[in-house]
PDB file of N, CA and C in Angstrom:
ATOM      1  N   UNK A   1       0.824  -1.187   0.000  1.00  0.00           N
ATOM      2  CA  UNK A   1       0.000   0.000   0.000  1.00  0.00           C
ATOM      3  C   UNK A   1       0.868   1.250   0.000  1.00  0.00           C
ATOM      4  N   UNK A   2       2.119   1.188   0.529  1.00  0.00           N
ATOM      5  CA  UNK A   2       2.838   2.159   0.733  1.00  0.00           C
ATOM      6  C   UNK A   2       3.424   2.441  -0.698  1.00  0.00           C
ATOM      7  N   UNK A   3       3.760   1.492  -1.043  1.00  0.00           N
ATOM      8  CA  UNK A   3       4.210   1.809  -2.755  1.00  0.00           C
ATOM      9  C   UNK A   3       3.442   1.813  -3.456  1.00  0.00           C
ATOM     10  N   UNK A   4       2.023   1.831  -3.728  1.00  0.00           N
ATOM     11  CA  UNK A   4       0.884   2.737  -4.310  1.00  0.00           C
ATOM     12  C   UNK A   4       0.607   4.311  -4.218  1.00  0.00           C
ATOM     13  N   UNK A   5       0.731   4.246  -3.029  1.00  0.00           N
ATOM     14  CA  UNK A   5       0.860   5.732  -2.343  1.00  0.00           C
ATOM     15  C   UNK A   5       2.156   6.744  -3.105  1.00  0.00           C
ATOM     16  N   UNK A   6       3.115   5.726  -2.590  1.00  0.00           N
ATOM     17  CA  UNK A   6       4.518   6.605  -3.024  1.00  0.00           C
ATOM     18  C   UNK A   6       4.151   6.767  -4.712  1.00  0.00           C
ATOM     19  N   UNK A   7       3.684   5.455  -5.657  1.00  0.00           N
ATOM     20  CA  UNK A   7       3.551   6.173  -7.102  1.00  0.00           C
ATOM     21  C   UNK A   7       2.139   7.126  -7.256  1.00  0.00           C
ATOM     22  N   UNK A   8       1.405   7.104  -6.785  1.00  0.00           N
ATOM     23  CA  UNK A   8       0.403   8.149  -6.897  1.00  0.00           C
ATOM     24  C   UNK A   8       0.819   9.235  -6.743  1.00  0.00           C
ATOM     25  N   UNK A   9       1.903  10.218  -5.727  1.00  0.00           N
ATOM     26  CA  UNK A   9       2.100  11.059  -5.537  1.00  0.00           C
ATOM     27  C   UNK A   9       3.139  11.502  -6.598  1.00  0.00           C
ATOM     28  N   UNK A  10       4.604  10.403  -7.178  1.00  0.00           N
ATOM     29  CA  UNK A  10       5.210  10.414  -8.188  1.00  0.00           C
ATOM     30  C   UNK A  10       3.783  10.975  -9.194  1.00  0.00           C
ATOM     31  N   UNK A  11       3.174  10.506  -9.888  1.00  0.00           N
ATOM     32  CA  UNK A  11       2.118  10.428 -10.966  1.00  0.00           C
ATOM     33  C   UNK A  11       1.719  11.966 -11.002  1.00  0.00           C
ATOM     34  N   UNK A  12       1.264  12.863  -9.458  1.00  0.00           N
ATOM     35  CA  UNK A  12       0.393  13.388  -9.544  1.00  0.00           C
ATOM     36  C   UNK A  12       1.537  14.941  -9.425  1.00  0.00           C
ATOM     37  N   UNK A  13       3.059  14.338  -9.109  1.00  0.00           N
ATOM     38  CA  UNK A  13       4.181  15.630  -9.060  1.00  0.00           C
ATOM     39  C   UNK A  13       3.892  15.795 -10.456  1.00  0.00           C
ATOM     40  N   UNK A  14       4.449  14.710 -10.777  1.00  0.00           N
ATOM     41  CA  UNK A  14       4.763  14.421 -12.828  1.00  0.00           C
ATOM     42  C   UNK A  14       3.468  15.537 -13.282  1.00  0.00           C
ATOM     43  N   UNK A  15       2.421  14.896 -13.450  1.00  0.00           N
ATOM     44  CA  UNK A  15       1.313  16.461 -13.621  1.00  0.00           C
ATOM     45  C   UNK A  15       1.288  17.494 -13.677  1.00  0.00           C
ATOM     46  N   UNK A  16       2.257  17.902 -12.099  1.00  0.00           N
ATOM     47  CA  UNK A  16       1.979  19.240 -11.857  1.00  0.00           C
ATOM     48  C   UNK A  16       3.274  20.010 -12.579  1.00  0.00           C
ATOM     49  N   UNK A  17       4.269  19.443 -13.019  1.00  0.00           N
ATOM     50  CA  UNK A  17       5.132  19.588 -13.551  1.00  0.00           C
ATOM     51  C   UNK A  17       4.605  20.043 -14.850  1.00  0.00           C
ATOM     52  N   UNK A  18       4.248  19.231 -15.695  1.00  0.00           N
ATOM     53  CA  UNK A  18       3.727  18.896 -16.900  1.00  0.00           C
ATOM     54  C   UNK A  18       3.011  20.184 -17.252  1.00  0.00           C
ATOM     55  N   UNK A  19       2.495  20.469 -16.421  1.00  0.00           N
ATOM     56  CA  UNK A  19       1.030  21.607 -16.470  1.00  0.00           C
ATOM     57  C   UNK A  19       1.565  23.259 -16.306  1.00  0.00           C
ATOM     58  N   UNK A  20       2.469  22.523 -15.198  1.00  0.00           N
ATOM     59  CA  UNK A  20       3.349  24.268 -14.614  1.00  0.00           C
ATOM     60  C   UNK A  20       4.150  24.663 -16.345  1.00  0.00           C
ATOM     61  N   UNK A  21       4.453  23.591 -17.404  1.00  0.00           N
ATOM     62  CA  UNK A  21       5.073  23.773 -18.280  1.00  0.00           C
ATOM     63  C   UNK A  21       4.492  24.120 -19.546  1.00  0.00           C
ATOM     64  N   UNK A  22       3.452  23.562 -19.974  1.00  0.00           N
ATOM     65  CA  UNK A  22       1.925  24.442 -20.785  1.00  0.00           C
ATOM     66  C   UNK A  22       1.629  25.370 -20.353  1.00  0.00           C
ATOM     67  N   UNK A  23       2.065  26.139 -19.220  1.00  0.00           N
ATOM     68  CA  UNK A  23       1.422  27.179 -18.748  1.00  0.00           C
ATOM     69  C   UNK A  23       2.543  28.255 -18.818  1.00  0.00           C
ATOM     70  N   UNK A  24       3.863  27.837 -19.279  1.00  0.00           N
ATOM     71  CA  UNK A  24       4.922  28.678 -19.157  1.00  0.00           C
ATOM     72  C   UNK A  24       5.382  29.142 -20.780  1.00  0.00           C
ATOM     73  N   UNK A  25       4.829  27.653 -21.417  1.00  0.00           N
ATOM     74  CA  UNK A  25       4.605  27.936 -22.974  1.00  0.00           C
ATOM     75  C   UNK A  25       3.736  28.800 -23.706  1.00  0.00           C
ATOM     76  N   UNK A  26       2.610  28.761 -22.687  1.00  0.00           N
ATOM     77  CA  UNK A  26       1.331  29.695 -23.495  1.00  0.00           C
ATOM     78  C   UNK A  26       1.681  31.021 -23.124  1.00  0.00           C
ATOM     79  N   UNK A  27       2.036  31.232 -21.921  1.00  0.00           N
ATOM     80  CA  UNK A  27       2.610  32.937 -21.963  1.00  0.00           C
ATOM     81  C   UNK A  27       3.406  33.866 -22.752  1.00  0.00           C
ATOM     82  N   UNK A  28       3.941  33.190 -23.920  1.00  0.00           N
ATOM     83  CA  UNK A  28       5.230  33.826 -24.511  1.00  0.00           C
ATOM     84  C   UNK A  28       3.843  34.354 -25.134  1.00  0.00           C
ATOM     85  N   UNK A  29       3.068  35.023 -25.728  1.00  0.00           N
ATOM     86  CA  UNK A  29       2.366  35.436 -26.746  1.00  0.00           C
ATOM     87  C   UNK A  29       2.703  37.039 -27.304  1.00  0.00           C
ATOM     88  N   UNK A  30       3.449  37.310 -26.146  1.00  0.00           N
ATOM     89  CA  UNK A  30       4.240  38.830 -26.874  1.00  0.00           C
ATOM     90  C   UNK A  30       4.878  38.952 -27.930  1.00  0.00           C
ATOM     91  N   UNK A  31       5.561  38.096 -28.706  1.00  0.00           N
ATOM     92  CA  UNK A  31       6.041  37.838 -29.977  1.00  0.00           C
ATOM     93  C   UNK A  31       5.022  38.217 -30.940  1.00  0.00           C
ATOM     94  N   UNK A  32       3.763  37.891 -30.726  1.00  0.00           N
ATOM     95  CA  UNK A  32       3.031  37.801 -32.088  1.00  0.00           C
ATOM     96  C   UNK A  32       2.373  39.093 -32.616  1.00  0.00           C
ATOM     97  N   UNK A  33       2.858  39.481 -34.079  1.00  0.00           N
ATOM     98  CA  UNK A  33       2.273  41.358 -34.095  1.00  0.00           C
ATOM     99  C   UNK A  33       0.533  41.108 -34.251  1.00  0.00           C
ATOM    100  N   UNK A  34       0.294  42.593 -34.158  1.00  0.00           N
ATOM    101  CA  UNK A  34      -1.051  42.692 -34.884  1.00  0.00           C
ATOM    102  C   UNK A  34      -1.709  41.868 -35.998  1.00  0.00           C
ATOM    103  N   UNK A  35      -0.991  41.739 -36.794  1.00  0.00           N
ATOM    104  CA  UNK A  35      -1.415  41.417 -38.309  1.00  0.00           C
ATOM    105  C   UNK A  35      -0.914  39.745 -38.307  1.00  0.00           C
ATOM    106  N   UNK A  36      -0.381  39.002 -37.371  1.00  0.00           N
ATOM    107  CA  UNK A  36      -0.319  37.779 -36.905  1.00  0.00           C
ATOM    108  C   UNK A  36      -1.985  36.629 -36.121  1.00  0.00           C
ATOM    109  N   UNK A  37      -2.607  37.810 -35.531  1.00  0.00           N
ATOM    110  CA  UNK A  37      -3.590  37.241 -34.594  1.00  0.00           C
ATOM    111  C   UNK A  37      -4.407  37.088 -35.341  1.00  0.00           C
ATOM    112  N   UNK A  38      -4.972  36.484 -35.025  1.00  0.00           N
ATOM    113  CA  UNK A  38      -6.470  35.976 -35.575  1.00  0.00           C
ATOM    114  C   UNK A  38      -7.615  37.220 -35.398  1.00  0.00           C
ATOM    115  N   UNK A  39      -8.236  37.273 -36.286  1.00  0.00           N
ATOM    116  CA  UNK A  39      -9.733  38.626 -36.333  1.00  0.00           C
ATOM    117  C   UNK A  39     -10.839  37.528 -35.625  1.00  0.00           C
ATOM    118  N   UNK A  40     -11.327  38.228 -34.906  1.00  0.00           N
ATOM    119  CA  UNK A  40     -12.182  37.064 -34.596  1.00  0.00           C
ATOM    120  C   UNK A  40     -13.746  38.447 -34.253  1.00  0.00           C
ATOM    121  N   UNK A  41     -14.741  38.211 -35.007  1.00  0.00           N
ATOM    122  CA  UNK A  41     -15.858  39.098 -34.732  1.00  0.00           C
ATOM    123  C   UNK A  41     -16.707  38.881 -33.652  1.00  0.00           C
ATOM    124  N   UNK A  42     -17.380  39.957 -33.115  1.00  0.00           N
ATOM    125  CA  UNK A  42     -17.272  39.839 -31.580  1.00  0.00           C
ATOM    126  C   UNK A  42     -18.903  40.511 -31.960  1.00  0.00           C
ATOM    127  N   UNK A  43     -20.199  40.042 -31.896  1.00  0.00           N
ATOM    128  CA  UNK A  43     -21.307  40.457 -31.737  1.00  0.00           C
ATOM    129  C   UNK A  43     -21.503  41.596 -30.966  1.00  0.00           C
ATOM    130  N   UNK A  44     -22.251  42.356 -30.721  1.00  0.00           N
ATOM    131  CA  UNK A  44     -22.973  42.905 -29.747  1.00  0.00           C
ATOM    132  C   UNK A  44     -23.485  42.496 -28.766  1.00  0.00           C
ATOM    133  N   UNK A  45     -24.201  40.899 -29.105  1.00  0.00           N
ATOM    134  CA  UNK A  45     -25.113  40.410 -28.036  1.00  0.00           C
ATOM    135  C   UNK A  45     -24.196  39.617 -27.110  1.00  0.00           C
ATOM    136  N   UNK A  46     -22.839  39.126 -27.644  1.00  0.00           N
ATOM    137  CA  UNK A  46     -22.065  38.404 -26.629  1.00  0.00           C
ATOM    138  C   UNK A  46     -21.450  38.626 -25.773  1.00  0.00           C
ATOM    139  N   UNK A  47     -22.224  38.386 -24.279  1.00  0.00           N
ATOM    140  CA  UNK A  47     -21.185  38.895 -23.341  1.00  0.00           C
ATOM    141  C   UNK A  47     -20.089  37.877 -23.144  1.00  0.00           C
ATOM    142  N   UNK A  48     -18.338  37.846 -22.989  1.00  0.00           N
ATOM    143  CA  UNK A  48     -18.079  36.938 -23.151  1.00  0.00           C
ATOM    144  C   UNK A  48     -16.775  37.098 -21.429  1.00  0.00           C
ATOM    145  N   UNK A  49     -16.846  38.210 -20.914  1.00  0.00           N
ATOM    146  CA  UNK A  49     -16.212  38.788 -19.653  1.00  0.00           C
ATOM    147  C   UNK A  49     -17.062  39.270 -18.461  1.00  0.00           C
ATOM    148  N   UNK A  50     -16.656  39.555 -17.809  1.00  0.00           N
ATOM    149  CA  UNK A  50     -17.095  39.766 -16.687  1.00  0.00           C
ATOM    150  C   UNK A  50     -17.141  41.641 -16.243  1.00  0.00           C
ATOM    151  N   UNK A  51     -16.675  42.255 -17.337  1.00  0.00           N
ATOM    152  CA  UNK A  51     -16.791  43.709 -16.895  1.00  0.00           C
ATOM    153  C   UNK A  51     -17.888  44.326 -17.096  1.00  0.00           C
ATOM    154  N   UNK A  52     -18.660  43.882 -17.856  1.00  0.00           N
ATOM    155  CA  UNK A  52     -19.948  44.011 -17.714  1.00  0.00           C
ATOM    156  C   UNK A  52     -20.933  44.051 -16.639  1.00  0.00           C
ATOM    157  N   UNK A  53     -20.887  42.942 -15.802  1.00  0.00           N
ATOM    158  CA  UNK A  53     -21.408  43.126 -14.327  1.00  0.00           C
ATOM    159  C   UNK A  53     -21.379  43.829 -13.441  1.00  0.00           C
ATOM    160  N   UNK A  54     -22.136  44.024 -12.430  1.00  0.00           N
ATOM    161  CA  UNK A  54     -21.721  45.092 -11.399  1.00  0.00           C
ATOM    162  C   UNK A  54     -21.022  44.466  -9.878  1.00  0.00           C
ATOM    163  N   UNK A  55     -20.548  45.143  -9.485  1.00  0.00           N
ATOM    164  CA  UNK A  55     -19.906  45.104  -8.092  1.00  0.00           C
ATOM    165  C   UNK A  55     -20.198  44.119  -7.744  1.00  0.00           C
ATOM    166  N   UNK A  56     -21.537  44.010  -6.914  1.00  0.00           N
ATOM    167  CA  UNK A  56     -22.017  43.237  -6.279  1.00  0.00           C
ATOM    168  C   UNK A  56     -22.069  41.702  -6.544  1.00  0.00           C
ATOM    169  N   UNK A  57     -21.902  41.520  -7.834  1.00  0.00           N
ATOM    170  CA  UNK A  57     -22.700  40.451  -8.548  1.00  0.00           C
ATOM    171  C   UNK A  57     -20.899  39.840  -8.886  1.00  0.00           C
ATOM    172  N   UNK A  58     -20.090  40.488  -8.845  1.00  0.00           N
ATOM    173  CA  UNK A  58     -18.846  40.153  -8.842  1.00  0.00           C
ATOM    174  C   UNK A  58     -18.231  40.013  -7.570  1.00  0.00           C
ATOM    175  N   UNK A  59     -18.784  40.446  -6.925  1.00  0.00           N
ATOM    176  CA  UNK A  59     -17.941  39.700  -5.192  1.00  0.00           C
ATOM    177  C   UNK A  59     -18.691  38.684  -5.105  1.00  0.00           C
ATOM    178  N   UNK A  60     -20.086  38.683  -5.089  1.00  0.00           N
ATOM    179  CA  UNK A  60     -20.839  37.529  -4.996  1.00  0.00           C
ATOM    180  C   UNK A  60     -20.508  35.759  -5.278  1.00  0.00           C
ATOM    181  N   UNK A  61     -19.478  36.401  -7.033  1.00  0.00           N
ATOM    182  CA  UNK A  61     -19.167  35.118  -7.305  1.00  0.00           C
ATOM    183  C   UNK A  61     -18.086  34.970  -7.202  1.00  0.00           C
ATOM    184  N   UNK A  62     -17.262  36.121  -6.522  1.00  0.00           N
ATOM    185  CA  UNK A  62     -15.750  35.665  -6.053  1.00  0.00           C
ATOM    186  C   UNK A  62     -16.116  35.031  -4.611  1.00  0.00           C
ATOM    187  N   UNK A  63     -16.932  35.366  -4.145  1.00  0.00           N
ATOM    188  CA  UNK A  63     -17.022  34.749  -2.303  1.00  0.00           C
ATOM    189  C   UNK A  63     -17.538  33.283  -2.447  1.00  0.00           C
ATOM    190  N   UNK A  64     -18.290  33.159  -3.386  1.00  0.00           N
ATOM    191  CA  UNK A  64     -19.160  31.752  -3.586  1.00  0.00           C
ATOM    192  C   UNK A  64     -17.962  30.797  -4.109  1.00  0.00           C
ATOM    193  N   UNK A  65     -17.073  31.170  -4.702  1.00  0.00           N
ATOM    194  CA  UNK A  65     -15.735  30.637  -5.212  1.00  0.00           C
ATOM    195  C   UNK A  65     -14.440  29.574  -3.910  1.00  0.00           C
ATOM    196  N   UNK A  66     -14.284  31.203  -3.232  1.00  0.00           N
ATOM    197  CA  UNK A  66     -13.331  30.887  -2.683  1.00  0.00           C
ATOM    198  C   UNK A  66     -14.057  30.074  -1.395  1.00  0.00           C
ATOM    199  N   UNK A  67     -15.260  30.100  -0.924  1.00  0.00           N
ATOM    200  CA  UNK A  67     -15.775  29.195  -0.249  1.00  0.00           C
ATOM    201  C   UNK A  67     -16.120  27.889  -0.729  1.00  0.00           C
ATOM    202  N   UNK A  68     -16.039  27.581  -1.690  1.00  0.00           N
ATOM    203  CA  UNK A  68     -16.438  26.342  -2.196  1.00  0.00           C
ATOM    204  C   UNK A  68     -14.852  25.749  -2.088  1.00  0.00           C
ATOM    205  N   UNK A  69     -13.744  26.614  -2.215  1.00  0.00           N
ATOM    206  CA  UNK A  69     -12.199  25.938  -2.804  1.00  0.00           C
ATOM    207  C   UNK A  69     -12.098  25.999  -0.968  1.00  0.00           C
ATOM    208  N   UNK A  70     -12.614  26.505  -0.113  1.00  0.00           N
ATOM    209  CA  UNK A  70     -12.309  26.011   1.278  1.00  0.00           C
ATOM    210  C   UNK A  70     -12.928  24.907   1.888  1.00  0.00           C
ATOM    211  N   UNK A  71     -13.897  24.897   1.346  1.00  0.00           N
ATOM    212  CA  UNK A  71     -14.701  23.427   1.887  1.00  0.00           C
ATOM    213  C   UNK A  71     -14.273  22.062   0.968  1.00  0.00           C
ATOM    214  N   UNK A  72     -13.641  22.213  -0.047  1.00  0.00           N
ATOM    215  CA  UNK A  72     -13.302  21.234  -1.290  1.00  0.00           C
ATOM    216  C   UNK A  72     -11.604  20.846  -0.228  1.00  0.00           C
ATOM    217  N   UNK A  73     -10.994  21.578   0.026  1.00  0.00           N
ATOM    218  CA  UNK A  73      -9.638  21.734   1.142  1.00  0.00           C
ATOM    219  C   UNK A  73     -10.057  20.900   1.705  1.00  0.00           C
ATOM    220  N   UNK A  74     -11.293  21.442   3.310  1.00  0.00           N
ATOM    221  CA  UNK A  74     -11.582  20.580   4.192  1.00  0.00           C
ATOM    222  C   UNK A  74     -12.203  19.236   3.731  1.00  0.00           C
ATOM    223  N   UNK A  75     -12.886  18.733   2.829  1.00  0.00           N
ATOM    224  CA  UNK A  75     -13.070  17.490   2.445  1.00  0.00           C
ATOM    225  C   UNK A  75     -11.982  16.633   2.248  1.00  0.00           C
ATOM    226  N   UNK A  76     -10.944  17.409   1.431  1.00  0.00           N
ATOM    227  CA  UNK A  76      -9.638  16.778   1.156  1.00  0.00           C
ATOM    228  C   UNK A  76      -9.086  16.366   2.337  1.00  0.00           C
ATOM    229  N   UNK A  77      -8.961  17.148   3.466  1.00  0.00           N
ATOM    230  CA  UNK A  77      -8.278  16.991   4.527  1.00  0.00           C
ATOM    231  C   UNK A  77      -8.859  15.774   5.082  1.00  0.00           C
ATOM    232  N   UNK A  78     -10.089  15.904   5.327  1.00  0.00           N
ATOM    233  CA  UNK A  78     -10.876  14.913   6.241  1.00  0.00           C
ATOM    234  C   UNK A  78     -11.025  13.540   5.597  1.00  0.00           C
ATOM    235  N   UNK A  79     -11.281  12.902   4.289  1.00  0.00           N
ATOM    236  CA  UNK A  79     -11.179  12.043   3.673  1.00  0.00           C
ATOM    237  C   UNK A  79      -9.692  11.720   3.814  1.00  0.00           C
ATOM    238  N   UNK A  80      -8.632  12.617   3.784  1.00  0.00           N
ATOM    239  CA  UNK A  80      -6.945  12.256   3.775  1.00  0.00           C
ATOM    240  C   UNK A  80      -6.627  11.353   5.353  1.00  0.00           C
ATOM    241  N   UNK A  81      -7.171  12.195   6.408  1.00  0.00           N
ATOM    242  CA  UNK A  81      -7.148  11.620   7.915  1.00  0.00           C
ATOM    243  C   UNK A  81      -7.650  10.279   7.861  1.00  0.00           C
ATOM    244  N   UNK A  82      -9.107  10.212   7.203  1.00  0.00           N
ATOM    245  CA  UNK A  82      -9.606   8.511   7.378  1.00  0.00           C
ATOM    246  C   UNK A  82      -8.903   7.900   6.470  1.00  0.00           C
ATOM    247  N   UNK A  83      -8.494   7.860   5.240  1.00  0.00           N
ATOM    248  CA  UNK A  83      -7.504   7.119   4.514  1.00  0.00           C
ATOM    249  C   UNK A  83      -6.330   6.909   5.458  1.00  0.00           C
ATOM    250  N   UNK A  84      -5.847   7.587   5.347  1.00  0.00           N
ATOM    251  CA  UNK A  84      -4.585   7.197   6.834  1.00  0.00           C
ATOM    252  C   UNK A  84      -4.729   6.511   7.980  1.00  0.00           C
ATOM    253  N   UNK A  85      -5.996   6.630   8.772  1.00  0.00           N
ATOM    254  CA  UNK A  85      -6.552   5.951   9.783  1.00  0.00           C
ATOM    255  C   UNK A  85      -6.429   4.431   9.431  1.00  0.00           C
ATOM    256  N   UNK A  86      -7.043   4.326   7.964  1.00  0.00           N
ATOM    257  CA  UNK A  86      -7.100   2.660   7.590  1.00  0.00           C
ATOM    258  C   UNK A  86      -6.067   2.582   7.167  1.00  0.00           C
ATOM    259  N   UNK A  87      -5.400   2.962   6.315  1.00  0.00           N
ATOM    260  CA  UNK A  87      -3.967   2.601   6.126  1.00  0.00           C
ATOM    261  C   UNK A  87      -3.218   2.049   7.444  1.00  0.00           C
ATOM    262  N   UNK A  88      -2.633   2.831   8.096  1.00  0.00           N
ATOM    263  CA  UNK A  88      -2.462   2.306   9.543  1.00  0.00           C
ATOM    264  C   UNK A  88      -2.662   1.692  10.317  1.00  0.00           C
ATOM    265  N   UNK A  89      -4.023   0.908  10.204  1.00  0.00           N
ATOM    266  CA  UNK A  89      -4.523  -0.402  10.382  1.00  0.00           C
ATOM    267  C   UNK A  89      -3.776  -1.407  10.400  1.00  0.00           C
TER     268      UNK A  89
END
């Protein structure tokens, strides 16, 4: 069980690696001029950002956010303790 554990966490570094590195690739986009990018037509009716909204309606869904990524934490945590509990068994 212990060497399941140990490659899951190998598996799940490897990932974060992987990801931290698509994410370091997609940033270069300063290279590309004007007349490089894509035209892309943009309706009237599409809202496709968030500046449109007002205040309120934008904390609203930043608070509903970061409370959900704190209780998603504490699940993690608490499911992590009873996995360990039986492990230790």
């Amino acid at each position: 069980m212990k060497k399941f554990i140990a490659i899951l966490l190998m598996i799940l570094s490897l990932c974060c690696v992987a990801f931290a590195d698509d994410a370091a690739d997609t940033s270069d986009i300063s290279n590309i001029s004007a007349a490089d990018a894509p035209v892309a037509e943009v309706t009237e009716t599409a809202e496709t950002d968030m500046t449109d909204l007002p205040l309120l309606t934008k904390g609203l869904i930043v608070t509903a956010g970061g409370l959900a990524g704190v209780f998603l934490v504490l699940i993690l945590f608490f499911g992590t303790i009873k996995f360990m509990q039986k492990v230790g068994k």
